[in-house]
N, C-alpha and C. Protein backbone atom coordinates (compact mmCIF):
# COMPACT_ATOMS: atom_id res chain seq x y z
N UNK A 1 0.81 -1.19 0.00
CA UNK A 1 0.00 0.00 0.00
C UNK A 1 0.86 1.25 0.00
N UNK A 2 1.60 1.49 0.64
CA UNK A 2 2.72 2.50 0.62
C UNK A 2 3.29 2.62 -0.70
N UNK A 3 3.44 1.84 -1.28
CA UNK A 3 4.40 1.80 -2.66
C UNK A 3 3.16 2.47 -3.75
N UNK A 4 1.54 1.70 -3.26
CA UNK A 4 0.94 2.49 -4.13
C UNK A 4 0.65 4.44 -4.19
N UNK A 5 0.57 4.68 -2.41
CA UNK A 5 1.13 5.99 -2.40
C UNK A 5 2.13 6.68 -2.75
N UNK A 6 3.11 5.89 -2.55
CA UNK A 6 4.75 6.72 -3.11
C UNK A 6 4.36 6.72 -4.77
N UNK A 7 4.05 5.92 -5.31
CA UNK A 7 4.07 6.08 -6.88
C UNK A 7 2.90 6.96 -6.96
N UNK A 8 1.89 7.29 -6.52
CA UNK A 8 1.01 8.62 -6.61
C UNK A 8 1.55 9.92 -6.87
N UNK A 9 2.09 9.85 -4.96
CA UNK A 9 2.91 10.91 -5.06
C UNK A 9 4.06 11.53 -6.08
N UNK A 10 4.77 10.64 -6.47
CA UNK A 10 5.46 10.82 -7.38
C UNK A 10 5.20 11.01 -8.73
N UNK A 11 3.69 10.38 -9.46
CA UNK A 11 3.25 10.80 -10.66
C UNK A 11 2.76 12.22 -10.18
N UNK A 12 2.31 12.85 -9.35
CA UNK A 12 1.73 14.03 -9.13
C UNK A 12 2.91 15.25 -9.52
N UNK A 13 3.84 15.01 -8.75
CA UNK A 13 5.33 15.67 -8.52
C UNK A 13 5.40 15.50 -9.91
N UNK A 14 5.77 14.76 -10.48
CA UNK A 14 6.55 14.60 -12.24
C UNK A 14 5.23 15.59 -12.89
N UNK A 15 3.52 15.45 -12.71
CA UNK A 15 2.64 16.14 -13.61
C UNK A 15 2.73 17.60 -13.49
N UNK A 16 2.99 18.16 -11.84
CA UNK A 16 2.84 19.29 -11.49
C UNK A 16 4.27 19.97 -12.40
N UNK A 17 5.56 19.67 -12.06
CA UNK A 17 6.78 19.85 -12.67
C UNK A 17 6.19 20.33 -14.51
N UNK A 18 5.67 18.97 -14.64
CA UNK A 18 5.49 19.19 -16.36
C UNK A 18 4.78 20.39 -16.68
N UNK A 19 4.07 20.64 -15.81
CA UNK A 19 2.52 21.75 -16.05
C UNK A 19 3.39 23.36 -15.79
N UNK A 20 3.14 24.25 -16.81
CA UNK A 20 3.50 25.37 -16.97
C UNK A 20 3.01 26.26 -16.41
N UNK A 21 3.70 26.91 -15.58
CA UNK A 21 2.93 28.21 -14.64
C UNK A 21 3.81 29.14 -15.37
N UNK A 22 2.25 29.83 -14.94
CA UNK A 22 2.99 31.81 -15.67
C UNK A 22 3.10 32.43 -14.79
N UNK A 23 4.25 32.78 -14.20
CA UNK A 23 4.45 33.33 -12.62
C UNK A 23 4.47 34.88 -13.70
N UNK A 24 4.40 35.34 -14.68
CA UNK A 24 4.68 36.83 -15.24
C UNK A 24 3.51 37.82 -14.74
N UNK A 25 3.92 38.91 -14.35
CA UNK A 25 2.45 39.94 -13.89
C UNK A 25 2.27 40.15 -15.74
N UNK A 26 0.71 40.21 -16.09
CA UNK A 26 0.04 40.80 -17.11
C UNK A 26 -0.16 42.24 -16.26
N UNK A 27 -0.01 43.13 -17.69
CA UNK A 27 -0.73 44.33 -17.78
C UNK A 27 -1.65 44.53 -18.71
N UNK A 28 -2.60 45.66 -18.30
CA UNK A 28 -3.55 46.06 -20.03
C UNK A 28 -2.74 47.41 -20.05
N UNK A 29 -2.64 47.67 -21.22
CA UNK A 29 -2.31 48.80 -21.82
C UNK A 29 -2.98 49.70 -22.77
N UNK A 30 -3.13 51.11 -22.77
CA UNK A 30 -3.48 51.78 -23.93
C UNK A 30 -2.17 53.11 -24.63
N UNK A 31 -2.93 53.88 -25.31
CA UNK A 31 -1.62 54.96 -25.89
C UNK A 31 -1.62 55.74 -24.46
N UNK A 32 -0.37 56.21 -24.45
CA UNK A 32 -0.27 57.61 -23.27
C UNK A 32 -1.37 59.20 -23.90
N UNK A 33 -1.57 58.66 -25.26
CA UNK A 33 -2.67 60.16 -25.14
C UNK A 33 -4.17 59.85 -24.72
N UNK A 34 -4.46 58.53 -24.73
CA UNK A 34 -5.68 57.89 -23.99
C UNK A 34 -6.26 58.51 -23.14
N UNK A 35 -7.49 58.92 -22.97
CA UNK A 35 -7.49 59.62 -21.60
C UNK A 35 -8.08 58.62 -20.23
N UNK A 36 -8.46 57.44 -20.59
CA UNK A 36 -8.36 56.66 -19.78
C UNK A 36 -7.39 56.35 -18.73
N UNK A 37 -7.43 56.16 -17.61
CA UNK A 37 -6.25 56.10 -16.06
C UNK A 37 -6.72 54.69 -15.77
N UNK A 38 -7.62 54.54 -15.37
CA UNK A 38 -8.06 52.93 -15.00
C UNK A 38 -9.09 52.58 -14.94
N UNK A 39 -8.87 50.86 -15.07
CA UNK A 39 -9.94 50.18 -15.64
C UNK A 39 -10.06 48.72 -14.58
N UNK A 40 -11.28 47.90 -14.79
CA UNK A 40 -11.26 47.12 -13.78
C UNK A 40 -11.32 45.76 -14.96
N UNK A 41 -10.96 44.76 -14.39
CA UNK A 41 -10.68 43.36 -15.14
C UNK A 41 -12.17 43.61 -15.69
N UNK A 42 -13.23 43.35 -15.22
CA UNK A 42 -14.96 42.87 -16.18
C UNK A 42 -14.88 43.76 -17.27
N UNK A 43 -13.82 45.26 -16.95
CA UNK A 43 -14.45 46.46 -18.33
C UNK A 43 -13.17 46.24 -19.43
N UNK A 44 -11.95 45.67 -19.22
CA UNK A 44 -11.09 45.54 -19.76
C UNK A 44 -11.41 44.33 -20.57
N UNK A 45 -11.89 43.06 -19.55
CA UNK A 45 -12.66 42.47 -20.85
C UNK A 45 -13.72 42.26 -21.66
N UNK A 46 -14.17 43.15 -21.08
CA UNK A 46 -15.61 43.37 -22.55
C UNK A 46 -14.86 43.64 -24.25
N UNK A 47 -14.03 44.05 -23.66
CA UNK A 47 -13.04 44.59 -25.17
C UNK A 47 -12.94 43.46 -26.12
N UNK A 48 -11.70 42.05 -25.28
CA UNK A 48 -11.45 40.92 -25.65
C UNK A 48 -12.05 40.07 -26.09
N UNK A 49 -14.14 40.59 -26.10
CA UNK A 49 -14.67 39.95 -26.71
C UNK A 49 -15.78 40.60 -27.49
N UNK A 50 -15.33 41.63 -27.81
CA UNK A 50 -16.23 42.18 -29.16
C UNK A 50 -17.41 43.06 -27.99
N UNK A 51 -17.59 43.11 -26.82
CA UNK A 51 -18.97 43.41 -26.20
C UNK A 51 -18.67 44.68 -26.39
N UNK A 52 -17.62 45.54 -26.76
CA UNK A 52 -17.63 46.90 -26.62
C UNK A 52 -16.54 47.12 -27.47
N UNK A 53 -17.30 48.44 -28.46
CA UNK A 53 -16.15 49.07 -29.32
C UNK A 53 -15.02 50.32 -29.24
N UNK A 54 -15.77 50.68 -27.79
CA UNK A 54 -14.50 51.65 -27.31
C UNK A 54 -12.99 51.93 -27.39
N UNK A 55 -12.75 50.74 -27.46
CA UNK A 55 -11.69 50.51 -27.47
C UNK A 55 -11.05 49.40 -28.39
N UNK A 56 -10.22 49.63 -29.64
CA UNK A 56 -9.34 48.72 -30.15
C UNK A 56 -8.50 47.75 -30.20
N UNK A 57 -8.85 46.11 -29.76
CA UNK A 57 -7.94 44.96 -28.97
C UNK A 57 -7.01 45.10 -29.94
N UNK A 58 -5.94 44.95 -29.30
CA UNK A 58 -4.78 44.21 -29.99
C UNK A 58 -4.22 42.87 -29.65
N UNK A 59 -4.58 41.73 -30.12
CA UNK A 59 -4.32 40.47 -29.34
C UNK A 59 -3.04 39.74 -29.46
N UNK A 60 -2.72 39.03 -28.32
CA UNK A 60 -1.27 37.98 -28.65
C UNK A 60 -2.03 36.74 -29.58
N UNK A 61 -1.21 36.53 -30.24
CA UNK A 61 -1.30 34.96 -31.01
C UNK A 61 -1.27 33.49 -29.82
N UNK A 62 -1.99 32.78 -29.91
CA UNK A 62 -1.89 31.68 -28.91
C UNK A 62 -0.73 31.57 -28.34
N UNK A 63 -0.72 31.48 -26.63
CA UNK A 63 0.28 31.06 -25.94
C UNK A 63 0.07 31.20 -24.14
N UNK A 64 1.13 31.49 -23.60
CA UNK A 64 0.51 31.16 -21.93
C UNK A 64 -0.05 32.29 -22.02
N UNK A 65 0.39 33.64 -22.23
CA UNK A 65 0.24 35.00 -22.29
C UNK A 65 -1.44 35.50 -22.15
N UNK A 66 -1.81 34.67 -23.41
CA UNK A 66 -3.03 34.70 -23.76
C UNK A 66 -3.89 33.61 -22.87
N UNK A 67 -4.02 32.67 -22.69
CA UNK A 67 -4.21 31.87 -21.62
C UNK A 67 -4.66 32.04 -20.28
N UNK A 68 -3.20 32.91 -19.78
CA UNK A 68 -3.12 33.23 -18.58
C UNK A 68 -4.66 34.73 -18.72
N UNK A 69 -4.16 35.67 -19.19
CA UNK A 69 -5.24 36.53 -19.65
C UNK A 69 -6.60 36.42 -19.61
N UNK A 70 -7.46 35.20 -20.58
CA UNK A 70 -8.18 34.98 -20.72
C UNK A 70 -8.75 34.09 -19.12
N UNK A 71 -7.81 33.68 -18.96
CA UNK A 71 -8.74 32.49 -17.51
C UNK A 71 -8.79 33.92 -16.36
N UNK A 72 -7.76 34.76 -16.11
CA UNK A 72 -7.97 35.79 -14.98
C UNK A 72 -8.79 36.77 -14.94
N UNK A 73 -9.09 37.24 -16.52
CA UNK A 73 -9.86 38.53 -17.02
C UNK A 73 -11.38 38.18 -17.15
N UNK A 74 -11.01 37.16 -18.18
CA UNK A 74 -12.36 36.92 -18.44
C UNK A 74 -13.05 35.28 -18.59
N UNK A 75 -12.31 34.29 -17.28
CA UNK A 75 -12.76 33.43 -16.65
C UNK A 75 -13.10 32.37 -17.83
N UNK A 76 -12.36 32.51 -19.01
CA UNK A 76 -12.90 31.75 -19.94
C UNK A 76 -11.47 30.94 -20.84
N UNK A 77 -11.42 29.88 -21.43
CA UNK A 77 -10.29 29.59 -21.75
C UNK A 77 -10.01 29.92 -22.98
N UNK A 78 -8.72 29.65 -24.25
CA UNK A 78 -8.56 29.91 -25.76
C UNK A 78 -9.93 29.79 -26.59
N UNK A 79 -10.23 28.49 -26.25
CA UNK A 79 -11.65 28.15 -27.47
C UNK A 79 -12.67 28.66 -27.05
N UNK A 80 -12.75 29.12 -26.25
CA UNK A 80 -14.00 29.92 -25.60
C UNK A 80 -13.98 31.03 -26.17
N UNK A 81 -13.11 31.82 -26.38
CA UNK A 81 -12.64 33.09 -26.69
C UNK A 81 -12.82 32.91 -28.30
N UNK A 82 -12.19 31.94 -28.76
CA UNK A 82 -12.12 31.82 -30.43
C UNK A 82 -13.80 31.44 -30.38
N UNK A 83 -14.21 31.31 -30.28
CA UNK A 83 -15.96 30.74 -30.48
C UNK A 83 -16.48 32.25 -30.40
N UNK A 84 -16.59 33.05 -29.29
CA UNK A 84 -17.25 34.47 -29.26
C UNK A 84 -16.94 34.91 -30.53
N UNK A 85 -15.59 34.93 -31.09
CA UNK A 85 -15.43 36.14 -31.80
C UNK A 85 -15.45 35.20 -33.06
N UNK A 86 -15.54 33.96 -33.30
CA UNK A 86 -15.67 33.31 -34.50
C UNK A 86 -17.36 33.82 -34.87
N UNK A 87 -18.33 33.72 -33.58
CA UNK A 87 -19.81 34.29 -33.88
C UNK A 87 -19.94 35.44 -34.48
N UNK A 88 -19.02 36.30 -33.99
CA UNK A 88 -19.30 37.85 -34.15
C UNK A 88 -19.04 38.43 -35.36
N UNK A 89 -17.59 37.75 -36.07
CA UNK A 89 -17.46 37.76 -37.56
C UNK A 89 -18.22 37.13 -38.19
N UNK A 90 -18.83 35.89 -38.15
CA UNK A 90 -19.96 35.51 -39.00
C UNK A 90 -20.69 36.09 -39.08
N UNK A 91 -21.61 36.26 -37.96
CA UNK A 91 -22.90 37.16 -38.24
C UNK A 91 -22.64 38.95 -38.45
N UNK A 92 -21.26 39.20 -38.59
CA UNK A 92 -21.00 40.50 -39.52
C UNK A 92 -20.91 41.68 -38.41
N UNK A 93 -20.76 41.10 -37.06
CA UNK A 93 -21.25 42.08 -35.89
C UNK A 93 -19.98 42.64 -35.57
N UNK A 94 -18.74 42.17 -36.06
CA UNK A 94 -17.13 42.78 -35.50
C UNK A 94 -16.74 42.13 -36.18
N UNK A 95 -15.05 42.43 -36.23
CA UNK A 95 -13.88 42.24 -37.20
C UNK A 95 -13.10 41.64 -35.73
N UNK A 96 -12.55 40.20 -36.28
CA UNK A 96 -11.64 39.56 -35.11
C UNK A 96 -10.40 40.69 -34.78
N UNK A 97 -10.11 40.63 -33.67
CA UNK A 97 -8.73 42.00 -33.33
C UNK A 97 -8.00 41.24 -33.97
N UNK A 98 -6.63 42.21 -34.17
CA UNK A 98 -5.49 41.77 -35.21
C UNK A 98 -4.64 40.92 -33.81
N UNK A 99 -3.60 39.77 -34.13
CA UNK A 99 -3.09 39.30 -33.29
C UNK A 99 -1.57 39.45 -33.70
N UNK A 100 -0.66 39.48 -33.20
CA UNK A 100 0.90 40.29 -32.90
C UNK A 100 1.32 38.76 -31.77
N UNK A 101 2.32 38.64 -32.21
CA UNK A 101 3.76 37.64 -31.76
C UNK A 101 4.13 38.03 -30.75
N UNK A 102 4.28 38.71 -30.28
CA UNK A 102 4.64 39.10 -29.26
C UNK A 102 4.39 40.32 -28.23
N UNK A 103 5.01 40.62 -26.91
CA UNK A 103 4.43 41.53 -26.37
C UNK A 103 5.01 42.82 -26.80
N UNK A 104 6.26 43.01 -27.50
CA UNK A 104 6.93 44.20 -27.69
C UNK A 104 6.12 44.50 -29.48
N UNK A 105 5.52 43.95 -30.00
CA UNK A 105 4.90 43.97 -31.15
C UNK A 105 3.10 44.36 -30.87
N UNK A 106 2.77 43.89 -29.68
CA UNK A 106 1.34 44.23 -29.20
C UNK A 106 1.87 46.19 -28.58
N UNK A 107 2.86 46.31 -27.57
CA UNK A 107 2.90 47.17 -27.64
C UNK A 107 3.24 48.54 -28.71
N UNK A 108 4.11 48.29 -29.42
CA UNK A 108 4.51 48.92 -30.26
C UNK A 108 2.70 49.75 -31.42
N UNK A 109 2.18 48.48 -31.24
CA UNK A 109 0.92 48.94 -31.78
C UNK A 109 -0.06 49.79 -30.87
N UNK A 110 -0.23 49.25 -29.91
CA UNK A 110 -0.64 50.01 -28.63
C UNK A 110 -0.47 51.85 -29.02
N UNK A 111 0.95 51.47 -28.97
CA UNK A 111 1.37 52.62 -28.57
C UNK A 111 1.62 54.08 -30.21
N UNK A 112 0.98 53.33 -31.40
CA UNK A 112 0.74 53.87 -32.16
C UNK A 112 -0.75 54.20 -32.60
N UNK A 113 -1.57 53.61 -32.00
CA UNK A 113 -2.98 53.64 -31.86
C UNK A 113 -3.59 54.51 -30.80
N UNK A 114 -3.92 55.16 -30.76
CA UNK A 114 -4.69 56.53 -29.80
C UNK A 114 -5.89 54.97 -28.96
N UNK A 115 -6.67 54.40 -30.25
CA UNK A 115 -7.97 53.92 -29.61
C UNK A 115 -7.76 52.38 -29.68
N UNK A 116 -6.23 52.08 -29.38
CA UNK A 116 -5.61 50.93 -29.17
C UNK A 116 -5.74 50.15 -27.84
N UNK A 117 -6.36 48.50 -27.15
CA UNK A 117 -5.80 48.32 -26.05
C UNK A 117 -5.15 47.09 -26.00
N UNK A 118 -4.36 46.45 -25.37
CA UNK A 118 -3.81 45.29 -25.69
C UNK A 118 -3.27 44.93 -24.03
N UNK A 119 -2.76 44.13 -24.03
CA UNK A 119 -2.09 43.51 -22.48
C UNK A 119 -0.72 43.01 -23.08
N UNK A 120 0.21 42.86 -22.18
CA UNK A 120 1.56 42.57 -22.22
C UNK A 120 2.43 42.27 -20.66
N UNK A 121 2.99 41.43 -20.63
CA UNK A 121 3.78 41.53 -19.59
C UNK A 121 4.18 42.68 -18.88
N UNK A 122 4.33 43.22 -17.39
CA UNK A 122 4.56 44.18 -17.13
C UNK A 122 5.74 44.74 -16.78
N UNK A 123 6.55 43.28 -17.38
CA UNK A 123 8.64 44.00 -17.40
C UNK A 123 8.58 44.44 -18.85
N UNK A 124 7.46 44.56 -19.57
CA UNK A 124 8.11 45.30 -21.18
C UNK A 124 7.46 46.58 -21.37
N UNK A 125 7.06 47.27 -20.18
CA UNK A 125 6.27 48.58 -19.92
C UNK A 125 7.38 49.64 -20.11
N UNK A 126 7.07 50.51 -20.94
CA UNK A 126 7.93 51.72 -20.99
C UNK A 126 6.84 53.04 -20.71
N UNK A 127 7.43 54.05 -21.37
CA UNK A 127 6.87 55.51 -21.56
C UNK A 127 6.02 55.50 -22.81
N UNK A 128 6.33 54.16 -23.44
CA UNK A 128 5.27 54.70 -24.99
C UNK A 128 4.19 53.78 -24.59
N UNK A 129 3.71 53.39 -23.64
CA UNK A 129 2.40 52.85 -23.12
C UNK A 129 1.45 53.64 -22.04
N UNK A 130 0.75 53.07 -21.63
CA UNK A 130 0.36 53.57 -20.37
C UNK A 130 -0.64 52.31 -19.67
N UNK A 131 -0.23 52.10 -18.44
CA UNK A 131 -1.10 51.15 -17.63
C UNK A 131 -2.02 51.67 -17.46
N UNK A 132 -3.15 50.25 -17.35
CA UNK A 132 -4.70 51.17 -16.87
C UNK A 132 -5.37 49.79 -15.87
N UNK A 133 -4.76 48.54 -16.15
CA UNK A 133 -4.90 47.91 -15.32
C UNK A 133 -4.08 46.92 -15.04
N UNK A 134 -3.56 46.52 -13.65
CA UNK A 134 -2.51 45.36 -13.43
C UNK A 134 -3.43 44.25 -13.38
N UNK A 135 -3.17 42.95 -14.18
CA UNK A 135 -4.12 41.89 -13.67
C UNK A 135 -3.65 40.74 -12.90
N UNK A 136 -4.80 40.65 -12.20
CA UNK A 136 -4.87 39.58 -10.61
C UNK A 136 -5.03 38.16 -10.84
C-alpha cells in the first residue's frame, strides 16, 4: 500500500513539474494620449470579446500569455474566446482584433494607436504605453 502511495505521489510531482505556470504579472495597456487612467478586469474584458467598441484589442497569437489573460480577465479559456469572436465575424457584428507575436509587437501597436488596447507583460512597460490595469 505504501508503494501504491509513493508512486502517486510521485506521478503528481513529475505532472505538477510538467505543467507550466505563468508566474509573469500581465498588464492592459493603452496609448499615453488615452485619456483613460483605469480600468477594472470585467471592463477591460468586454473589449477581448467584441462586447464593446470603445476601445481597439490588440491580441497575442496563442500562448501562456493569452491563456493566462483569458482564464484571470475573463474566466474563460482559448476556445471559448475563439468561439465568441468566431460568432461575431460571422454574423458580420465585428472584425476579429489583429493578433501580434509578441508583447513588444502588441505594444509597439498600442502605442501607435490613440484607440488601441492590448495587455503585455509588465517588465516590457515603458513611456510609450500607459497602464490602466494590473491583472490579478
Amino acid at each position: 500500500m505504501h508503494k501504491t502511495i509513493g508512486k502517486l505521489l510521485l506521478a503528481a510531482a513529475v505532472w505538477l513539474a510538467a505543467t507550466p505556470a505563468f508566474a509573469t504579472e500581465i498588464v492592459v495597456i493603452v496609448n499615453p494620449k488615452n485619456p483613460a487612467t483605469r480600468m477594472f478586469s470585467e471592463q477591460a474584458g468586454q473589449f477581448f470579446v467584441g462586447k464593446s467598441a470603445m476601445f481597439t484589442p490588440i491580441e497575442h497569437t496563442d500562448g501562456a500569455l493569452r491563456t493566462e489573460f483569458y482564464k484571470k480577465v475573463l474566466d474563460k479559456d482559448t476556445s471559448q474566446v475563439k468561439a465568441i469572436w468566431s460568432k461575431l465575424v460571422f454574423t458580420g457584428k465585428a472584425v476579429a482584433p489583429k493578433e501580434l507575436a509578441s508583447s513588444a509587437e502588441v505594444k509597439k501597436a498600442v502605442a501607435a494607436d490613440v484607440s488601441a488596447i492590448g495587455y503585455i507583460e509588465k517588465s516590457q512597460v515603458d513611456d510609450t504605453v500607459k497602464v490602466i490595469l494590473t491583472v490579478q
